[in-house]
Protein backbone atom coordinates (compact mmCIF):
# COMPACT_ATOMS: atom_id res chain seq x y z
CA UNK A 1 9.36 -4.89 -49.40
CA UNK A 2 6.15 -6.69 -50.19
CA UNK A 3 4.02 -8.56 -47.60
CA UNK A 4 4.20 -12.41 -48.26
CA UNK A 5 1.32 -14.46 -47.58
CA UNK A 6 1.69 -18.31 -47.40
CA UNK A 7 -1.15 -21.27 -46.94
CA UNK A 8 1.14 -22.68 -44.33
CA UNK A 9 1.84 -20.21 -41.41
CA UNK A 10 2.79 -23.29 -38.55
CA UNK A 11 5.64 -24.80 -41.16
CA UNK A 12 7.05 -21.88 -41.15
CA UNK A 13 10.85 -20.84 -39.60
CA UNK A 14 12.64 -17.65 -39.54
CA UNK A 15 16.17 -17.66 -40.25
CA UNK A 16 19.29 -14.86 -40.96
CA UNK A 17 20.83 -13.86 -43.56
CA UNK A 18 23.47 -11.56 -44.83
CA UNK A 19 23.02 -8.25 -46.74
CA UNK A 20 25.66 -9.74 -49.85
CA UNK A 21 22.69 -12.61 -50.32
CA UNK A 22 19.97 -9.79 -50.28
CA UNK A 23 21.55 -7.92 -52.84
CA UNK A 24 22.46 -11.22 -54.84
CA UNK A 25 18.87 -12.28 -54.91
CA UNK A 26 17.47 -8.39 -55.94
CA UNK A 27 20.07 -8.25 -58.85
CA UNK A 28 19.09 -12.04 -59.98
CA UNK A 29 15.52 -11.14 -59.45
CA UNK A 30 15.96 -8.05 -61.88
CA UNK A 31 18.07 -9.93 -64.32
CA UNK A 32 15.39 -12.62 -64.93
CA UNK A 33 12.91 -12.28 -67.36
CA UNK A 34 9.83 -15.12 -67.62
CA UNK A 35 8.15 -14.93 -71.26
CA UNK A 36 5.07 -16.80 -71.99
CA UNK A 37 4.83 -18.60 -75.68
CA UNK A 38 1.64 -20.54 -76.49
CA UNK A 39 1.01 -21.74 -72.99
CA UNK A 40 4.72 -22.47 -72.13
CA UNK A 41 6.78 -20.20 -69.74
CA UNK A 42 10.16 -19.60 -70.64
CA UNK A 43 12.99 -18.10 -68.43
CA UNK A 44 15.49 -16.09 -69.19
CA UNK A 45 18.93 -14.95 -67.29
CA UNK A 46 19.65 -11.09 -69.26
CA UNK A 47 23.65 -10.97 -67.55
């Protein structure tokens, strides 16, 4: 997985989670698709 870096460090909290919500989130996350069309960005949901 890829390092995250944030402005923020001290705001931070860690918390759990579950490996159904980490697959979830990597199928949504392939699924998506974010066009750009004079200037605007447009999302897209391909299920």
């Amino acid at each position: 997985m890829e390092n995250f870096y944030v402005d923020a460090k001290d705001n931070c909290t860690l918390i759990s989670t579950s490996s159904s919500k980490i697959e979830f989130l990597l199928s949504y996350s392939k699924s998506l698709c974010i066009m750009e069309c004079d200037g605007e960005h447009l999302e897209q949901n391909l299920n």
